[in-house]
Protein backbone atom coordinates (compact mmCIF):
# COMPACT_ATOMS: atom_id res chain seq x y z
CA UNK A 1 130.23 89.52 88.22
CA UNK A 2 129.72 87.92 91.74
CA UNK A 3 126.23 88.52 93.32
CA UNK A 4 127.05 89.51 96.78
CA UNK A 5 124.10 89.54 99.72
CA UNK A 6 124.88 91.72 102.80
CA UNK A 7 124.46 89.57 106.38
CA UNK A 8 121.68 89.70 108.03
CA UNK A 9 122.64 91.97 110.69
CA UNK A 10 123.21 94.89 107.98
CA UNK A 11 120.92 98.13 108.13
CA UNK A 12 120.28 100.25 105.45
CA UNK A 13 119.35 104.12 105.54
CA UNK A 14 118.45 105.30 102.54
CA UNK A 15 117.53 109.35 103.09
CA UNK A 16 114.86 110.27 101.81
CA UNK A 17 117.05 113.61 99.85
CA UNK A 18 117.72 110.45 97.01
CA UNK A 19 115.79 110.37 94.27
CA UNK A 20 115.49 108.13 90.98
CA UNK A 21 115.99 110.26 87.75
CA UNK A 22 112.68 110.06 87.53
CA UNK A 23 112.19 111.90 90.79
CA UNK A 24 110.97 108.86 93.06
CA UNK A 25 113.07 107.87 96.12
CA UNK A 26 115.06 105.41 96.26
CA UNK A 27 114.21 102.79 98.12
CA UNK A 28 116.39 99.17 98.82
CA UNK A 29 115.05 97.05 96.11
CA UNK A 30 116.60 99.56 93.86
CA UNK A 31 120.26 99.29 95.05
CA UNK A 32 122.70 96.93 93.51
CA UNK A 33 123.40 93.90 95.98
CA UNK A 34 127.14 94.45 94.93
CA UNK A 35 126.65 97.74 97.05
CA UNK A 36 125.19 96.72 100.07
CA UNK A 37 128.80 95.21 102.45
CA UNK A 38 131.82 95.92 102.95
CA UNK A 39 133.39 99.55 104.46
CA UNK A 40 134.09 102.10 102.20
CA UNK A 41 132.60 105.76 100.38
CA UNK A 42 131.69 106.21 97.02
CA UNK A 43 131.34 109.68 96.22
CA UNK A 44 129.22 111.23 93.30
CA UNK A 45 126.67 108.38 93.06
CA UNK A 46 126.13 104.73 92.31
CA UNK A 47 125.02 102.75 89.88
CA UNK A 48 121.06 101.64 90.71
CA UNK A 49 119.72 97.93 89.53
CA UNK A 50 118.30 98.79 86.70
CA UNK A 51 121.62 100.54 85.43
CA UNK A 52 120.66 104.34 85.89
CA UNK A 53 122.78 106.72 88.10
CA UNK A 54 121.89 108.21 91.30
CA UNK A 55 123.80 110.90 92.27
CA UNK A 56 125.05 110.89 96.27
CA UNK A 57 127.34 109.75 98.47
CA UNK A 58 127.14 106.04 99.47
CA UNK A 59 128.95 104.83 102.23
CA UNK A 60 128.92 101.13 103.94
CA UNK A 61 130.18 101.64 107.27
CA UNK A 62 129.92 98.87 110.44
CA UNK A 63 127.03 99.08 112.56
CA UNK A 64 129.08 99.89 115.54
CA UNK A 65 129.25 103.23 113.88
CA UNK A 66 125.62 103.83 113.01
CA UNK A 67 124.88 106.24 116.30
CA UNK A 68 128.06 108.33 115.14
CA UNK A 69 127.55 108.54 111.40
CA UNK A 70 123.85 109.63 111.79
CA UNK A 71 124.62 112.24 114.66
CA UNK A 72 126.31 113.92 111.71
CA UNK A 73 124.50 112.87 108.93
CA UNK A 74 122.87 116.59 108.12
CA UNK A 75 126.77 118.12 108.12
CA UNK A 76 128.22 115.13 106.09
CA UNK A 77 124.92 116.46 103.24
CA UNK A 78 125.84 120.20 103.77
CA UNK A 79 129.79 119.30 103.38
CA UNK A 80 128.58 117.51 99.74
CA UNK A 81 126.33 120.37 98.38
CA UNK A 82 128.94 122.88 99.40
């Protein structure tokens, strides 16, 4: 598989709600590379470095969405749990 590296001008929010199996959060040297660009959702969880999975919804959106997606961050969460 092709290693990918986001560009520098990506940001990453990881909320703090996601947790390692083991019950520690995740934090970015945990997440796949493969993960980190292009736009999209993945639903249900993802697939961490070390090959565990992390159950919640990953999305990779551009940064000229970043004020919009984390206005409604808190409904996107209650939408997932309900």
């Amino acid at each position: 598989m092709a290693m990918f590296q986001p560009v520098d001008t990506v940001k990453i929010h990881i909320d703090q709600d996601v947790k390692k199996p083991d019950g520690t959060q995740v934090t970015i040297d945990d997440i796949r590379p493969d993960y980190l660009f292009g736009n999209g959702v993945t639903c249900c969880g993802f697939t961490l470095k070390d090959g565990t999975d992390v159950a919640a919804v990953f999305f990779v959106v551009d940064q000229a969405y970043d004020t919009q997606v984390r206005a409604i961050l808190e409904d996107i969460k209650t939408a997932v749990v309900s």
